[in-house]
C-alpha atoms as a PDB file:
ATOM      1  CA  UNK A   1     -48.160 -43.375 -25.109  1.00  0.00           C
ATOM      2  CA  UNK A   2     -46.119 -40.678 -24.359  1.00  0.00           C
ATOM      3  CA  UNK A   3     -43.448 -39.365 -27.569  1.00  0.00           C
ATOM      4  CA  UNK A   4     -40.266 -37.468 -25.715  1.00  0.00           C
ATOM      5  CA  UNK A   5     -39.509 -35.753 -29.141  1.00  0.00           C
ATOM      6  CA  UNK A   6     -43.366 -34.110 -28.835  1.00  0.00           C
ATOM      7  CA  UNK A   7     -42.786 -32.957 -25.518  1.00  0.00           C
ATOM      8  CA  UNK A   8     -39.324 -32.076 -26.304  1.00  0.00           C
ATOM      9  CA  UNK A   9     -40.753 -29.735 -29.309  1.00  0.00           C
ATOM     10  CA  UNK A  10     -43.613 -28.500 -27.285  1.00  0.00           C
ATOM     11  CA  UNK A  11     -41.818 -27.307 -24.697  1.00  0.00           C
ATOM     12  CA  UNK A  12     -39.216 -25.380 -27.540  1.00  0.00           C
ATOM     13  CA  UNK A  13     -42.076 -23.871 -28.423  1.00  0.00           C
ATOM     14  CA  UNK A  14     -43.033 -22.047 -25.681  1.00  0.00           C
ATOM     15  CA  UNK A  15     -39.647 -21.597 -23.865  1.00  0.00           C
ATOM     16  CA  UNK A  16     -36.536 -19.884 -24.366  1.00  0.00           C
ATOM     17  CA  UNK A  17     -34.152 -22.327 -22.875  1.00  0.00           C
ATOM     18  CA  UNK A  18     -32.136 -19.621 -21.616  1.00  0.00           C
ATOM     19  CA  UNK A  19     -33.917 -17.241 -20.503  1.00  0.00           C
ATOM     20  CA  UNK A  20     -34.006 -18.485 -16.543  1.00  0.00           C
ATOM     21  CA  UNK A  21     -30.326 -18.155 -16.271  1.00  0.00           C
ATOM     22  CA  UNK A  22     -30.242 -14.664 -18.128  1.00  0.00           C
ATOM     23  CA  UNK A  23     -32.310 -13.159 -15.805  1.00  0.00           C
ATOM     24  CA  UNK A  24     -31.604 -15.433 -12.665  1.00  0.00           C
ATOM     25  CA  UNK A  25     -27.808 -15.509 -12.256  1.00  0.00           C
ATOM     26  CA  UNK A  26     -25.868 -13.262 -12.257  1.00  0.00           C
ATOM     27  CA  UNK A  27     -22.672 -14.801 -13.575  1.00  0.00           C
ATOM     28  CA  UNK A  28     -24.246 -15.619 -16.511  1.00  0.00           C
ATOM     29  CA  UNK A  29     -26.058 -12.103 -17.168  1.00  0.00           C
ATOM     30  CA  UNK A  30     -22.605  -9.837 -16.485  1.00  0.00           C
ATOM     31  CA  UNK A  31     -20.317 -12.944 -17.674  1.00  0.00           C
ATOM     32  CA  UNK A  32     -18.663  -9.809 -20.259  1.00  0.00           C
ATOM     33  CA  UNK A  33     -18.089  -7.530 -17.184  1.00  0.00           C
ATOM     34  CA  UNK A  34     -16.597 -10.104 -15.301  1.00  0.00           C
ATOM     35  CA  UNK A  35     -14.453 -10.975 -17.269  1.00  0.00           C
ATOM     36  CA  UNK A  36     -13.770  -7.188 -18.093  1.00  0.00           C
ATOM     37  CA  UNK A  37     -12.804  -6.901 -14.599  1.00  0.00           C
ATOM     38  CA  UNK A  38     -10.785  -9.914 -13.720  1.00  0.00           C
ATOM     39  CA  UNK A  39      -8.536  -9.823 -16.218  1.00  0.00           C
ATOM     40  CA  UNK A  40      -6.653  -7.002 -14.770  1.00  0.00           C
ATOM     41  CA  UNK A  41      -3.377  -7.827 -13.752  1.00  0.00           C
ATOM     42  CA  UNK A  42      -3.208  -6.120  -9.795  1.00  0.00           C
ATOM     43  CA  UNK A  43      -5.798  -5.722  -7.092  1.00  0.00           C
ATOM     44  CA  UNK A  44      -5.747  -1.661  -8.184  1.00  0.00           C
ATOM     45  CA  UNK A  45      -6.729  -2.248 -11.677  1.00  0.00           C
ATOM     46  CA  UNK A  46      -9.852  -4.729 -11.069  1.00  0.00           C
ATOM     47  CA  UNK A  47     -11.328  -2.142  -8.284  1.00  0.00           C
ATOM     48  CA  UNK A  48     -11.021   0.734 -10.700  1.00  0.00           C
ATOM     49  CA  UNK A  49     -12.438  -1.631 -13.236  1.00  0.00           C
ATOM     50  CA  UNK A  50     -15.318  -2.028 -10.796  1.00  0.00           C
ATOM     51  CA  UNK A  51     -15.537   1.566  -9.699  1.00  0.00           C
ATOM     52  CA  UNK A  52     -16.307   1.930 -13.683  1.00  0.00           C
ATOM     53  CA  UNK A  53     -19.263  -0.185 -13.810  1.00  0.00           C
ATOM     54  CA  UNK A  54     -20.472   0.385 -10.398  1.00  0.00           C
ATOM     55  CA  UNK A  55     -20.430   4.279 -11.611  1.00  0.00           C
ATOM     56  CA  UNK A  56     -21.260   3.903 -14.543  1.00  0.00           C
ATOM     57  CA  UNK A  57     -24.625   6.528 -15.988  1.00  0.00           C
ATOM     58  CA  UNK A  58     -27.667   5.527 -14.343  1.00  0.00           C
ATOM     59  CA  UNK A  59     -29.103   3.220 -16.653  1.00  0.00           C
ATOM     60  CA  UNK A  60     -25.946   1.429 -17.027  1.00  0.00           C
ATOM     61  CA  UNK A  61     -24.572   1.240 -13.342  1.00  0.00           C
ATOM     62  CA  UNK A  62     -24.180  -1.910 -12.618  1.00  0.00           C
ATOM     63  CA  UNK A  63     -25.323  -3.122  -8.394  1.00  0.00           C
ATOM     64  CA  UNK A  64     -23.217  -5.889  -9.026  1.00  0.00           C
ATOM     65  CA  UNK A  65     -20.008  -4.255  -9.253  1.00  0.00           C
ATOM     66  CA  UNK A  66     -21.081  -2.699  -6.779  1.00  0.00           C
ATOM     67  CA  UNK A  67     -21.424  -5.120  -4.545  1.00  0.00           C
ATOM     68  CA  UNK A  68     -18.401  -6.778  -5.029  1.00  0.00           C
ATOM     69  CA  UNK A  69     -16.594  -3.570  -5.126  1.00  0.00           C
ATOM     70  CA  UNK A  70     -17.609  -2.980  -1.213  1.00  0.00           C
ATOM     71  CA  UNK A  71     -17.046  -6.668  -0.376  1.00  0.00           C
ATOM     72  CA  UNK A  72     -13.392  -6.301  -1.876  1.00  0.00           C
ATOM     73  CA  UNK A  73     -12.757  -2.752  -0.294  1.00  0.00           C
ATOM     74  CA  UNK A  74     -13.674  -4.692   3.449  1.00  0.00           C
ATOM     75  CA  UNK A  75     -11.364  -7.036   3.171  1.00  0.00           C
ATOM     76  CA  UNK A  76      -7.455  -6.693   4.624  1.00  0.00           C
ATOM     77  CA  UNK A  77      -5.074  -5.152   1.645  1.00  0.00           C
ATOM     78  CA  UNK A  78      -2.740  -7.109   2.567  1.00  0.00           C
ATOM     79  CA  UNK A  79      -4.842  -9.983   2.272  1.00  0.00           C
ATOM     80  CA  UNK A  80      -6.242  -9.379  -1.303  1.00  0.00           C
ATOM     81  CA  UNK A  81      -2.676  -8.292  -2.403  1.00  0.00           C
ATOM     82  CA  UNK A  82      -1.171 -11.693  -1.039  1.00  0.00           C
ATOM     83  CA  UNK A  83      -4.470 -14.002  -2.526  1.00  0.00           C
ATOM     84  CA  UNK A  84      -4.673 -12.410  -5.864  1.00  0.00           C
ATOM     85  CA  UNK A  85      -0.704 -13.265  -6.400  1.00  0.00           C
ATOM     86  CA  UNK A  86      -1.227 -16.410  -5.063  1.00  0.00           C
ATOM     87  CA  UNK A  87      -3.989 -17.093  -7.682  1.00  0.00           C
ATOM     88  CA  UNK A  88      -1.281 -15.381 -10.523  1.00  0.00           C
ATOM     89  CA  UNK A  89       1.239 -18.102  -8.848  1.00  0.00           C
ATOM     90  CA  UNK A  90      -0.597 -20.728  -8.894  1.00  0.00           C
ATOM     91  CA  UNK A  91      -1.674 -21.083 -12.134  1.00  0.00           C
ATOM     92  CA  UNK A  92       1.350 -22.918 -13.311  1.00  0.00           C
ATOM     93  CA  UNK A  93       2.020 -24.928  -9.722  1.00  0.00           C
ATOM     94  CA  UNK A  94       1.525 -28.572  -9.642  1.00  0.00           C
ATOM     95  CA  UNK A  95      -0.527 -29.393  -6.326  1.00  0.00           C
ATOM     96  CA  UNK A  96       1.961 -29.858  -4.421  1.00  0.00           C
ATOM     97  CA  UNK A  97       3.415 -27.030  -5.320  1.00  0.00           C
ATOM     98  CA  UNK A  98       0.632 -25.007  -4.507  1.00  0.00           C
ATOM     99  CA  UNK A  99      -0.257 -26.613  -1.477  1.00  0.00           C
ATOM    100  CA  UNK A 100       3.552 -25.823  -0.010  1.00  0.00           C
ATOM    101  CA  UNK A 101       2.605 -22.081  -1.424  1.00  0.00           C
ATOM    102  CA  UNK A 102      -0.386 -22.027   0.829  1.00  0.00           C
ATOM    103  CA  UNK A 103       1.575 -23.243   3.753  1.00  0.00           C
ATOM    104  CA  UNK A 104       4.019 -20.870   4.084  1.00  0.00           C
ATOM    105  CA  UNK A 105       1.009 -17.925   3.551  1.00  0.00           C
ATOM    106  CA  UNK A 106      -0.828 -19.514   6.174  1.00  0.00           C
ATOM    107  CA  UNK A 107       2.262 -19.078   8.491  1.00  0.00           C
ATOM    108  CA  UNK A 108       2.885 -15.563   7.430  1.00  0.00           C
ATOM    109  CA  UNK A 109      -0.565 -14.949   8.172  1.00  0.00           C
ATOM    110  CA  UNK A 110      -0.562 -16.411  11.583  1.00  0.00           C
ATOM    111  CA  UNK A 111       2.444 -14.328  12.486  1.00  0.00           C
ATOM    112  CA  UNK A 112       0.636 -10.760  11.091  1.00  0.00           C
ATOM    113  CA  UNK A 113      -1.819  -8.252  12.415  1.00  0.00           C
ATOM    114  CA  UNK A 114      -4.569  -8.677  10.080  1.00  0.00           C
ATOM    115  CA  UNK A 115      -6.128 -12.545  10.626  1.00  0.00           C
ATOM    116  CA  UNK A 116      -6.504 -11.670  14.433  1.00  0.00           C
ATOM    117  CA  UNK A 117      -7.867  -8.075  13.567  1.00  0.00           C
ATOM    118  CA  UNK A 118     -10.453 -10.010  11.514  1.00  0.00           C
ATOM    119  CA  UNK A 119     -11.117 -12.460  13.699  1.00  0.00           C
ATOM    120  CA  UNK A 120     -11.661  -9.227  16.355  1.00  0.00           C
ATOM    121  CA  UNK A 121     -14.136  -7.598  14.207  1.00  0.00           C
ATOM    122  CA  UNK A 122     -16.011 -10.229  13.117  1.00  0.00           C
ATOM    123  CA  UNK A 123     -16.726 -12.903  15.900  1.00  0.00           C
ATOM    124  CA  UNK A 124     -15.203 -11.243  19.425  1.00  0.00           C
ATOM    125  CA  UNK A 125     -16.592  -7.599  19.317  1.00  0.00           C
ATOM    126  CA  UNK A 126     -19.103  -7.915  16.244  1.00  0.00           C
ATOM    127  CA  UNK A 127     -18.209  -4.444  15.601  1.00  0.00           C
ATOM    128  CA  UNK A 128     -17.085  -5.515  11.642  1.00  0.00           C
ATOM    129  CA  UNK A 129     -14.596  -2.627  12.160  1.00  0.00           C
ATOM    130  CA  UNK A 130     -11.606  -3.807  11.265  1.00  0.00           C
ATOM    131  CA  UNK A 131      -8.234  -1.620  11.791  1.00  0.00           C
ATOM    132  CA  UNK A 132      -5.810  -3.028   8.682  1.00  0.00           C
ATOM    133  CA  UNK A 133      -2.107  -3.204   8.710  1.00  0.00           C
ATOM    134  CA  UNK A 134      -1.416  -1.179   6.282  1.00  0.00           C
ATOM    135  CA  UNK A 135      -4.913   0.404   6.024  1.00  0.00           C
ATOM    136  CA  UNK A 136      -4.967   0.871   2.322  1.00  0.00           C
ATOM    137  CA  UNK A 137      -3.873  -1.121  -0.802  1.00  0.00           C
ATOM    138  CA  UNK A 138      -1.441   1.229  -1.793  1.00  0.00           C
ATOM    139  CA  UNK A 139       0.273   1.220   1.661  1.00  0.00           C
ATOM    140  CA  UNK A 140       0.775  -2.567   0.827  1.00  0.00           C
ATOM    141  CA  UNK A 141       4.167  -3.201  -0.631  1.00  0.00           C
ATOM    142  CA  UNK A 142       5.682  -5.283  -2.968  1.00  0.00           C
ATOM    143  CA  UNK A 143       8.523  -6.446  -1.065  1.00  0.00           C
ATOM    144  CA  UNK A 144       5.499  -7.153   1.968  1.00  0.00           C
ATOM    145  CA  UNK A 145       3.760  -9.435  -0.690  1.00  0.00           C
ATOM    146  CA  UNK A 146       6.446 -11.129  -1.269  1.00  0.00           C
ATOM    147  CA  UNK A 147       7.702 -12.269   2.395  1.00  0.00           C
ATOM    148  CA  UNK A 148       4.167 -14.257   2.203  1.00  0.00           C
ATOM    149  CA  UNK A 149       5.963 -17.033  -0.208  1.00  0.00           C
ATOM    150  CA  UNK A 150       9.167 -16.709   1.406  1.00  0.00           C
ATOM    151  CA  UNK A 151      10.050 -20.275   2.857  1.00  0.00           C
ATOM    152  CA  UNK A 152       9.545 -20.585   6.662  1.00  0.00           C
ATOM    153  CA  UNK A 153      11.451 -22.753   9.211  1.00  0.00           C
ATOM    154  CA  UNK A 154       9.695 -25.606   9.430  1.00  0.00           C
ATOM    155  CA  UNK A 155       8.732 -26.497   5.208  1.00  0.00           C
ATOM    156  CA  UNK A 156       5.687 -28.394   4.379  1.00  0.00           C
ATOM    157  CA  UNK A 157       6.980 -32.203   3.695  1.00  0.00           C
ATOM    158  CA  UNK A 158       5.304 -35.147   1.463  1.00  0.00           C
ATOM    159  CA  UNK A 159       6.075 -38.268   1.107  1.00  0.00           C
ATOM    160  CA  UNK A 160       4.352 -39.405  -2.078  1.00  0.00           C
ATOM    161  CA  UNK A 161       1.942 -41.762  -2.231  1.00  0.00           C
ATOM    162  CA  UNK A 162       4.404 -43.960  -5.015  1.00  0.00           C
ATOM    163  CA  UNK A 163       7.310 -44.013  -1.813  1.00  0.00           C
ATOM    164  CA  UNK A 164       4.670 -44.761   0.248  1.00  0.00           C
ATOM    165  CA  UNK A 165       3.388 -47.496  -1.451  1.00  0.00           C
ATOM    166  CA  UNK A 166       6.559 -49.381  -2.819  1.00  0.00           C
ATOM    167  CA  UNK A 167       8.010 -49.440   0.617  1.00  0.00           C
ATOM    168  CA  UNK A 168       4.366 -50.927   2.029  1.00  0.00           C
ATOM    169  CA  UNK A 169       4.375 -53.277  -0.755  1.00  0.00           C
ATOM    170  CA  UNK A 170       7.842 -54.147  -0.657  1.00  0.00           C
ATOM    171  CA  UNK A 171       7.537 -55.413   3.336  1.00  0.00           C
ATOM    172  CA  UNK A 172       4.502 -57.015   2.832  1.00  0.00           C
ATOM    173  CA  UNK A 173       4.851 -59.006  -0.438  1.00  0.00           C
ATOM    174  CA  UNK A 174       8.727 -60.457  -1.585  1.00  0.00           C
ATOM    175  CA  UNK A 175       6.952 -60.811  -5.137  1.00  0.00           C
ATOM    176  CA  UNK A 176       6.923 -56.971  -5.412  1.00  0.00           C
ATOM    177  CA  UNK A 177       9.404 -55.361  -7.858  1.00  0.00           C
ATOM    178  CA  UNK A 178       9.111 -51.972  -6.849  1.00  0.00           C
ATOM    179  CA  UNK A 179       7.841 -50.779 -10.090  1.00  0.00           C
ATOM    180  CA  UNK A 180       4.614 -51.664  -9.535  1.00  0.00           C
ATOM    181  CA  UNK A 181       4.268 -54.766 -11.217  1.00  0.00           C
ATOM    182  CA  UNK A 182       4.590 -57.975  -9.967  1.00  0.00           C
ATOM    183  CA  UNK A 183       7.613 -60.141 -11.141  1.00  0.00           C
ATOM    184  CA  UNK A 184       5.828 -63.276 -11.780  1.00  0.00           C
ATOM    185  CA  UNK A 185       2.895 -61.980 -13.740  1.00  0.00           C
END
C-alpha cells in the first residue's frame, strides 16, 4: 500500500517547492520590481521607473523592464495616458459604472487618429510604424485625457436585471408581489 504522507515527505525532501516558479515566471521572480514600478501614479513615472531597472549596472539590469519598457514606449500616448486613468478610475466604479466608462472611451477612440493608425501599422501595411497623435507622452494633455470620459450623445443604457425580471414575472404570474417573493408562500 501506498502512504500519501511518505510520498508527501519524500518528495519535501528532495524539492524546494518553490523553486520552479522562482526561476520560471517571471512575475513571481521580479514581483518587488513590479510592484516598484506600478505603483507610480502617471504613465511618466512607471517608464522612468522602468528606464531604472532596465539601466540599471550590468549585473543588475533587469531584460524584463526592458521589455516592457519597449512594449509600453510602442504603444499610442494617448492610449496609455487614457487606459492607465481609466484603471485609476475604475478602481472605485461599480460595473456598471465602469462599463459606461469604457463606452464613452471606446467612442472617443473611434472618433481619433490613433485606433486607425494602429490598425494601419499593424494589419493593412505590416509596416508596425505607427505615426501617433500626439507623438510623445508629454505632448498628451490633461484636458485631451479627459474628453475620453466626457459623456457622448448617445449614453450607454441598462435596464437591470431586477426591472427586468419583476416586470417578466409580474405578466406572467398574478401571484408575484414584485419583491420577489411570492404572496402566498
Amino acid at each position: 500500500a501506498r502512504d500519501p504522507d511518505m510520498v508527501d515527505a519524500l518528495i519535501g525532501d528532495i524539492a524546494d517547492p518553490n523553486e520552479y516558479l522562482v526561476s520560471a515566471d517571471p512575475i513571481v521572480t521580479h514581483a518587488e520590481e513590479i510592484k516598484d514600478v506600478f505603483k507610480r501614479n502617471t504613465i511618466e513615472d512607471i517608464c522612468d521607473r522602468l528606464r531604472h531597472y532596465a539601466e540599471g549596472e550590468a549585473a543588475a539590469a533587469s531584460p524584463w523592464a526592458a521589455k516592457a519598457l519597449d512594449a509600453i514606449m510602442k504603444g499610442s500616448p494617448t492610449s496609455l495616458k487614457v487606459t492607465f486613468e481609466a484603471l485609476k478610475r475604475s478602481r472605485v466604479m461599480t460595473l456598471e459604472e465602469a462599463l459606461k466608462m469604457e463606452y464613452r472611451m471606446l467612442h472617443r477612440f473611434m472618433e481619433g487618429h490613433d485606433f486607425y493608425e494602429g490598425v494601419r501599422a499593424i494589419l493593412v501595411d505590416k509596416d508596425n510604424k505607427p505615426t501617433w497623435q500626439p507623438a510623445s507622452l508629454a505632448e498628451v494633455t490633461d484636458q485631451m485625457v479627459a474628453e475620453y470620459f466626457d459623456p457622448v450623445p448617445t449614453e450607454l443604457q441598462f435596464t437591470h436585471v431586477n426591472e427586468y425580471s419583476k416586470k417578466a414575472m409580474q405578466g406572467s404570474n398574478p401571484e408575484y408581489d414584485g419583491k420577489g417573493l411570492h404572496s402566498k408562500l
